[in-house]
PDB file of N, CA and C in Angstrom:
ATOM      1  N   UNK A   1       0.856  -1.193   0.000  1.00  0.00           N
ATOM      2  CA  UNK A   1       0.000   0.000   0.000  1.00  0.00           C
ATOM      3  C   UNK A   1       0.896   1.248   0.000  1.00  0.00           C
ATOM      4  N   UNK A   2       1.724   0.970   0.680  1.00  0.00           N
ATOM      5  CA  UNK A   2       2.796   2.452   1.148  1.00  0.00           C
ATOM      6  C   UNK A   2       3.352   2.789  -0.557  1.00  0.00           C
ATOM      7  N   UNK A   3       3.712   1.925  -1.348  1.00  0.00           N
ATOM      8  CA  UNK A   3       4.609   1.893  -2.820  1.00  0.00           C
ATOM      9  C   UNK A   3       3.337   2.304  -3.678  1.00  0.00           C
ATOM     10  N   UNK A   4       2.316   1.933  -3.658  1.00  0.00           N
ATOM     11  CA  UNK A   4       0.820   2.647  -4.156  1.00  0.00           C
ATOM     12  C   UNK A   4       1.017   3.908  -4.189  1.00  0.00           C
ATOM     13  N   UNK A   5       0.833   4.610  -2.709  1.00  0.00           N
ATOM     14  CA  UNK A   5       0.510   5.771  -2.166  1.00  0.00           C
ATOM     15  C   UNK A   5       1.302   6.770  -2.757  1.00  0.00           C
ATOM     16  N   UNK A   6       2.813   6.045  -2.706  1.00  0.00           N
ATOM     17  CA  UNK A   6       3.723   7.239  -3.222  1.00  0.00           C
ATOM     18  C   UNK A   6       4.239   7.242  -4.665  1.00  0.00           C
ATOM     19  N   UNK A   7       3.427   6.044  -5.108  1.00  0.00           N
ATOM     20  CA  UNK A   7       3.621   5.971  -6.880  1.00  0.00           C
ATOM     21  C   UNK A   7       2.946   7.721  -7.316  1.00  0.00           C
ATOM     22  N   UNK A   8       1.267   7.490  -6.468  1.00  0.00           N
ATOM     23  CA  UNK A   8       0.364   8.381  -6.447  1.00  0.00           C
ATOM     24  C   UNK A   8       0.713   9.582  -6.651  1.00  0.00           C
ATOM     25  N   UNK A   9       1.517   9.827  -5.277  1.00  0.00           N
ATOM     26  CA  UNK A   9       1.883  11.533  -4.956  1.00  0.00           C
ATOM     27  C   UNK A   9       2.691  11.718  -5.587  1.00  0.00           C
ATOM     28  N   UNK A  10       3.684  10.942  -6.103  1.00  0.00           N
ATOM     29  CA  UNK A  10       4.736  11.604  -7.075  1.00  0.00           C
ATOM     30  C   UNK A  10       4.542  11.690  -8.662  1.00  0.00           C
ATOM     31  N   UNK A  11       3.307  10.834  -8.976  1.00  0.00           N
ATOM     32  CA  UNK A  11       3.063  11.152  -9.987  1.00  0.00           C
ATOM     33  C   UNK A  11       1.867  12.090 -10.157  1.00  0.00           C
ATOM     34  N   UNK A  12       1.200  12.181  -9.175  1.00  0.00           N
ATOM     35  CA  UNK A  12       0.364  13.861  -9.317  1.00  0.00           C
ATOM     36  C   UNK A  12      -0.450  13.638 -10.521  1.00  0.00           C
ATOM     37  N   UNK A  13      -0.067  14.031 -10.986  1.00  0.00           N
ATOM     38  CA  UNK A  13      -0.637  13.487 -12.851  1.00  0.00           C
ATOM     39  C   UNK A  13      -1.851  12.381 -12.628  1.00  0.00           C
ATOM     40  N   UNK A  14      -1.339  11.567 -12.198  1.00  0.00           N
ATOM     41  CA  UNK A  14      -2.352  10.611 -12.378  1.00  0.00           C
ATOM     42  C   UNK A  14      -3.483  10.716 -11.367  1.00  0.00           C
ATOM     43  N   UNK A  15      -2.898  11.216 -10.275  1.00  0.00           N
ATOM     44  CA  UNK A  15      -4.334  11.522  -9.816  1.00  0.00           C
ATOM     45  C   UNK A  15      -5.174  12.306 -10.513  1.00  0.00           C
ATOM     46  N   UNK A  16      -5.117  13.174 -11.276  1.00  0.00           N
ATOM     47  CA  UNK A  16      -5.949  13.604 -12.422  1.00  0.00           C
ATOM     48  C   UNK A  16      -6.816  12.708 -13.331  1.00  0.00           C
ATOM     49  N   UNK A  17      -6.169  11.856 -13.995  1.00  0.00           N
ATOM     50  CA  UNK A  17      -6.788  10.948 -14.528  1.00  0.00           C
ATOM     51  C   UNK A  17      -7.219   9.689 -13.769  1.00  0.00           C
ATOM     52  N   UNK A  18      -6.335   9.462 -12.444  1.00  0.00           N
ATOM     53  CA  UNK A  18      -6.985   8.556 -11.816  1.00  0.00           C
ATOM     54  C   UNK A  18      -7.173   6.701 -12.614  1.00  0.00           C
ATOM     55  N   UNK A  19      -6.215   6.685 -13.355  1.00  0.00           N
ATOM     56  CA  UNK A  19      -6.153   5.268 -14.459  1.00  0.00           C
ATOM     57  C   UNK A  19      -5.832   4.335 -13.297  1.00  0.00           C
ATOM     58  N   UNK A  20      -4.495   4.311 -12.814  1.00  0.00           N
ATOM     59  CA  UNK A  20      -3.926   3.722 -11.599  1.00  0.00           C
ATOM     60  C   UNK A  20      -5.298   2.954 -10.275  1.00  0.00           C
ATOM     61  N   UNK A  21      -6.013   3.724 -10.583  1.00  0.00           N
ATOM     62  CA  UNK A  21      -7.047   3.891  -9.253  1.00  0.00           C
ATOM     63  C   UNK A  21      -7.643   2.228  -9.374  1.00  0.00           C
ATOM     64  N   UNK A  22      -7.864   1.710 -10.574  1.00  0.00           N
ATOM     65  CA  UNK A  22      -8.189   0.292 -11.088  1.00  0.00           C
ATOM     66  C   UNK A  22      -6.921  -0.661 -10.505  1.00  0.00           C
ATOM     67  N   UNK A  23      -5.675  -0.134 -10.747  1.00  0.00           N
ATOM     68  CA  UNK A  23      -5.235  -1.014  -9.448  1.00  0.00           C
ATOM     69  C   UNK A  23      -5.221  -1.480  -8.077  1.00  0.00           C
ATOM     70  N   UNK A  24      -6.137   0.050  -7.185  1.00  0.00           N
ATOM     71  CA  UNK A  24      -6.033   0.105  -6.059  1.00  0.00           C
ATOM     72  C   UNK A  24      -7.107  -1.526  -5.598  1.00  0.00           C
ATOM     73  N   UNK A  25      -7.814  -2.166  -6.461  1.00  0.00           N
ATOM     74  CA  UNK A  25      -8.983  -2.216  -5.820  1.00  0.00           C
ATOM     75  C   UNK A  25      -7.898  -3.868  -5.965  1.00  0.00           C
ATOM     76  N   UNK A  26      -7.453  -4.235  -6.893  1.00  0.00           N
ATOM     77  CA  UNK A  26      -6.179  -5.129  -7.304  1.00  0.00           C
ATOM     78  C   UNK A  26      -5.275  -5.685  -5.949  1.00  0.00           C
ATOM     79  N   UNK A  27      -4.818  -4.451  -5.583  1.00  0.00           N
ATOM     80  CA  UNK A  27      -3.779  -4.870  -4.622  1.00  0.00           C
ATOM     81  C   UNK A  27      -4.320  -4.960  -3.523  1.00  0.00           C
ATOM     82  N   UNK A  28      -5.606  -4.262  -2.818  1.00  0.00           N
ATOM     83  CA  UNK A  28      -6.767  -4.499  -1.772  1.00  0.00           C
ATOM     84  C   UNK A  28      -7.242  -6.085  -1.859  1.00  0.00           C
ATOM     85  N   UNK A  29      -7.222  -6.926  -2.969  1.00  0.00           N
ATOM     86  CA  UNK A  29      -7.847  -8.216  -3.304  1.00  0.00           C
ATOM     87  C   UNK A  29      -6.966  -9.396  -2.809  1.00  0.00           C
ATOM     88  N   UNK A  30      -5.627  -8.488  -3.156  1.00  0.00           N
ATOM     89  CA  UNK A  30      -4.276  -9.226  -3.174  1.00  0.00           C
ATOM     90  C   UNK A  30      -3.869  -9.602  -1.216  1.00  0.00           C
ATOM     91  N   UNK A  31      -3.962  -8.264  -0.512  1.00  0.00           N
ATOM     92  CA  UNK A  31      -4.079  -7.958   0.410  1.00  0.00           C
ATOM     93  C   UNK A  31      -4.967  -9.372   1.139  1.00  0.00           C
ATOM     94  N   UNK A  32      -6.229  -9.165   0.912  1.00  0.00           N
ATOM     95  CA  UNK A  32      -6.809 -10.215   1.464  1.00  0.00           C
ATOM     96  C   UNK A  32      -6.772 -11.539   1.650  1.00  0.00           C
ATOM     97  N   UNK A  33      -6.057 -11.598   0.089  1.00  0.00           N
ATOM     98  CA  UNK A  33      -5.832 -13.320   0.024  1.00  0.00           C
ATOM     99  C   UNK A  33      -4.710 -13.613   1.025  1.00  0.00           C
ATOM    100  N   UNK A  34      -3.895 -12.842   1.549  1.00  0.00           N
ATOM    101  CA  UNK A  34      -2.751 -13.057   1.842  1.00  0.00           C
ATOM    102  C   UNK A  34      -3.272 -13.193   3.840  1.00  0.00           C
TER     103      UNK A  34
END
């Protein structure tokens, strides 16, 4: 989550478009199985 977060803030950008955001729900899934 932490390598997410700061992919995020440093790319700024994408929080604009928000494309990335389809991963969040990815690595939350990943998270669980584990």
């Amino acid at each position: 989550m932490g390598k997410v977060h700061g992919s995020l803030a440093r790319a700024g950008k994408v929080k604009s478009q928000t494309p990335k955001v389809s991963s969040y729900p990815s690595i939350r899934e990943r998270l669980s199985d584990r």
